[in-house]
Each structure stands twice: as structure tokens, then as C-alpha cells.
Protein backbone atom coordinates (compact mmCIF):
# COMPACT_ATOMS: atom_id res chain seq x y z
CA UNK A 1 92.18 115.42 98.03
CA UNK A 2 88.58 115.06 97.60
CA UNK A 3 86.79 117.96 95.63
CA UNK A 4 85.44 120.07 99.17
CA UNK A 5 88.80 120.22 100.62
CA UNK A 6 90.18 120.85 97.10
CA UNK A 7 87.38 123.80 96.62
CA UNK A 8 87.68 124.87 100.03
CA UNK A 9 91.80 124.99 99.36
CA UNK A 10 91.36 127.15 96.32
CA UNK A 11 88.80 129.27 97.79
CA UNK A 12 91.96 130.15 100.34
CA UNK A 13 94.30 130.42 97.19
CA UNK A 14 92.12 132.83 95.58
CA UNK A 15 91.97 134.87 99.01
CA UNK A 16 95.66 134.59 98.93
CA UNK A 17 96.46 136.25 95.91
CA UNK A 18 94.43 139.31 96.50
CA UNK A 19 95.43 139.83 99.89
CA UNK A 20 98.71 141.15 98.34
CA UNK A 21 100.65 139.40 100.45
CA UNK A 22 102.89 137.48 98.38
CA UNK A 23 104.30 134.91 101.17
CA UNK A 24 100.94 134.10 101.63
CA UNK A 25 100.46 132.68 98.07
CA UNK A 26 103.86 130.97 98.40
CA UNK A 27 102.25 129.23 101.56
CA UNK A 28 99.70 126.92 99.62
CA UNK A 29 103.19 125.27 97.71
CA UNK A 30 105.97 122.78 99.10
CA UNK A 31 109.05 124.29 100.14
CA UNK A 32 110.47 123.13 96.82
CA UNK A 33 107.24 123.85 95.21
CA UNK A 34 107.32 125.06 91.75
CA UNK A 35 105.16 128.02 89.68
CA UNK A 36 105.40 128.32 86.04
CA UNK A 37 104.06 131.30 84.29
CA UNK A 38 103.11 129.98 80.47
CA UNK A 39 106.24 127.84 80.11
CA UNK A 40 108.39 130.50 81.04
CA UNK A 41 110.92 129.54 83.49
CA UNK A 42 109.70 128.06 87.12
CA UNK A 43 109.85 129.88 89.96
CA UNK A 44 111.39 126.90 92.30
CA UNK A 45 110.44 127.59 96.02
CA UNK A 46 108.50 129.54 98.34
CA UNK A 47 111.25 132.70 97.83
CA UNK A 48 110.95 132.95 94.27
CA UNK A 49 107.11 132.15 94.07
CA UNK A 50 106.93 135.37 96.60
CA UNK A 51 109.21 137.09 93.71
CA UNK A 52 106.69 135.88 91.02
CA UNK A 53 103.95 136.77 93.32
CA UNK A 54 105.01 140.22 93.95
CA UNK A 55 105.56 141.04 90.50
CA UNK A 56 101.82 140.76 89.92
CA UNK A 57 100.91 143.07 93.39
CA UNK A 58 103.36 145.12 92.87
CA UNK A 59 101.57 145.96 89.31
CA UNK A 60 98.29 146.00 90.04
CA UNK A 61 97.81 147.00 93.79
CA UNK A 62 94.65 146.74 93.36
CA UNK A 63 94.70 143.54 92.36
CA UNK A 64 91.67 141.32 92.57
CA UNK A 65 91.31 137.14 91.58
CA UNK A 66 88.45 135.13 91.23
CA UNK A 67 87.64 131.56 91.16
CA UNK A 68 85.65 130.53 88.28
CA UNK A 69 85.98 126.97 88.41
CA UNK A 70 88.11 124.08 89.96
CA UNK A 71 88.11 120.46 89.08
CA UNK A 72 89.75 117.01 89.49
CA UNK A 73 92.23 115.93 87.06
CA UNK A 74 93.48 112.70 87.82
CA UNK A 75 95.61 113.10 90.87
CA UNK A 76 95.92 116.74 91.30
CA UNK A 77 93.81 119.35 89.69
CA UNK A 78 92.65 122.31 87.30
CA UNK A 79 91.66 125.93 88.96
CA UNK A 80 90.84 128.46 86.34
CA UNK A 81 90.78 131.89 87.48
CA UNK A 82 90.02 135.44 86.69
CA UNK A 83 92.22 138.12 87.20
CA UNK A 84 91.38 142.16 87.74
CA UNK A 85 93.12 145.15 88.41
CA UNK A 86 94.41 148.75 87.42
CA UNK A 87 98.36 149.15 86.65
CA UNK A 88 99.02 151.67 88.97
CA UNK A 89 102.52 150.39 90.46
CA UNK A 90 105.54 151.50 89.42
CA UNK A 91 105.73 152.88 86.22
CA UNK A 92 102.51 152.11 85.62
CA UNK A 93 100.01 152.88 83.05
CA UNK A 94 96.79 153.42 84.77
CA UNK A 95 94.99 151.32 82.95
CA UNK A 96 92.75 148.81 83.59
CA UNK A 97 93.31 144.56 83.03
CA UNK A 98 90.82 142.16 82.79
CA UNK A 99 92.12 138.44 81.87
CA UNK A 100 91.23 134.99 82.71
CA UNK A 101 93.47 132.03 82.98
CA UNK A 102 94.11 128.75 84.46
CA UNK A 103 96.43 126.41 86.79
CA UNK A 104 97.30 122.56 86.38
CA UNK A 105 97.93 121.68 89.99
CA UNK A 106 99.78 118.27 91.31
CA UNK A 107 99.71 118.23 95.10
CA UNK A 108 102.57 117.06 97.86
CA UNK A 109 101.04 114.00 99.41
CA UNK A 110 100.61 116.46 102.59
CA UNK A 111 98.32 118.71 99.95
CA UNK A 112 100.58 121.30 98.99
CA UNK A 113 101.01 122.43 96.01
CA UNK A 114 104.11 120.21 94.29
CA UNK A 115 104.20 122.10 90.66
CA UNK A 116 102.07 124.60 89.06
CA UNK A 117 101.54 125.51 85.37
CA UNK A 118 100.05 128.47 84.89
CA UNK A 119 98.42 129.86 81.66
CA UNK A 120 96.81 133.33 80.80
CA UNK A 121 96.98 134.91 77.34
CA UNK A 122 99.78 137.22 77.97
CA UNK A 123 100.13 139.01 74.86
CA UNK A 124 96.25 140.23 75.92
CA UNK A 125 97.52 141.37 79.17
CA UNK A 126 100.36 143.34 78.07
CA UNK A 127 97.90 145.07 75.45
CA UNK A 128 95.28 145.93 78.09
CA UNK A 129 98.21 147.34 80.56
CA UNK A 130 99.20 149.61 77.01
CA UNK A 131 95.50 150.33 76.50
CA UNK A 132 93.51 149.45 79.05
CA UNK A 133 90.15 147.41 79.16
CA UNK A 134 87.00 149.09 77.02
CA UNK A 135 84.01 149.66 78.68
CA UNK A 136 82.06 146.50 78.71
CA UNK A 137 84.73 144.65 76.43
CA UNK A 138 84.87 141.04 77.50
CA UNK A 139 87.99 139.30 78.90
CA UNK A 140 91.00 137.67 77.09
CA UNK A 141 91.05 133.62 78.79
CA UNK A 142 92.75 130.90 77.88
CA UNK A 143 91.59 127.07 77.75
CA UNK A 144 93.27 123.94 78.43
């Protein structure tokens, strides 16, 4: 994938995930596509990356994800991402998250997303869900 369709395919990610409409996230993977959430266990398939998906929307309904960078790596890539919202789901808290994070990508040879590893500081984002996000406090991120 050359960098404008990979930056136009994120771009569409991004949308994806703040559409809150899970299946739509689960779209941009293989069939046997994989997602795993900071070496927790995978999510293997487009049902249990909607279940992964949904945990997130379900949340923070008002969920919102930005792009902040993509890039070659190789042969797939490395999207890094920002992540906003207010835990108002069920059982929520009511407060406010703010986290960034990123995504190794490797890509079907049809450009689908093959396997995912996904990394955000999560200890950060359970403490802002507990607490919330200060006024003007800057957001937790994680590096490769």
C-alpha cells in the first residue's frame, strides 16, 4: 500500500471508530483479522473485534478518535491515534478521558487489516474514567 491509500485508509478507520458503529471498525480487518489491546488477548475476527469495539462505544458514547500520525513500517504500518470521550455508558462515571495511543498494522495482500497491536497507557485511562481529565491537563500516550 503506498502511503495516500494507506492515509486515505486510516482517515476511514478513524471515521470508523467514532461513528459508533462497531461492525464498521471490524470492516477495515480480514475475516480472520486479529485486534490486540496491549498484549491482552486478540480479538480473532470481525465478531469479536465488533465485541472489542463496542466495549469502547458502549463506554464513551461520545466517543471521539483522531489521527495524529500514520507511517510505513516495512510492509504494513504504524497509526497513532488520539482518543476522547466522557464515560457516560453504563455504569459510568461521568468523567472525562483523554489518551493517546498507537496501532502496528500488517495488511491482507487485498489491504485489510491481517493483525493489529494496539497500545494506549491503560492504567492512565482507567485513572481518568475514576477521576476524570483536569482542565487543560495534557494526555497520557504511549510510544513505540
Amino acid at each position: 500500500m503506498d502511503f495516500p491509500a494507506l492515509q486515505d485508509f486510516a482517515t476511514r478507520y478513524t471515521t470508523a471508530w467514532g461513528s459508533q458503529d462497531a461492525a464498521s471498525v471490524a470492516a477495515f480487518y480480514a475475516e480472520d483479522g486479529s485486534l490486540t489491546i496491549n498484549d491482552g488477548a486478540p480479538a480473532v475476527g470481525r465478531d469479536a473485534i465488533i465485541a472489542a469495539a463496542e466495549g469502547f462505544m458502549s463506554a464513551l458514547p461520545d466517543m471521539a478518535l483522531f489521527m495524529d500520525s500514520i507511517k510505513i513500517v516495512g510492509t504494513g504500518a504504524e497509526y497513532f491515534w488520539t482518543l476522547t470521550g466522557t464515560n457516560t455508558g453504563p455504569g459510568g462515571t461521568g468523567n472525562a478521558v483523554w489518551v493517546s495511543g498507537y496501532e502496528q498494522w500488517t495488511f491482507t495482500s487485498d489491504g485489510l487489516i491481517a493483525q493489529s497491536l494496539g497500545h494506549f497507557p491503560a492504567a492512565e485511562y482507567e485513572k481518568q474514567l475514576r477521576g476524570g481529565v483536569a482542565s487543560g491537563e495534557a494526555e497520557a500516550s504511549v510510544t513505540p
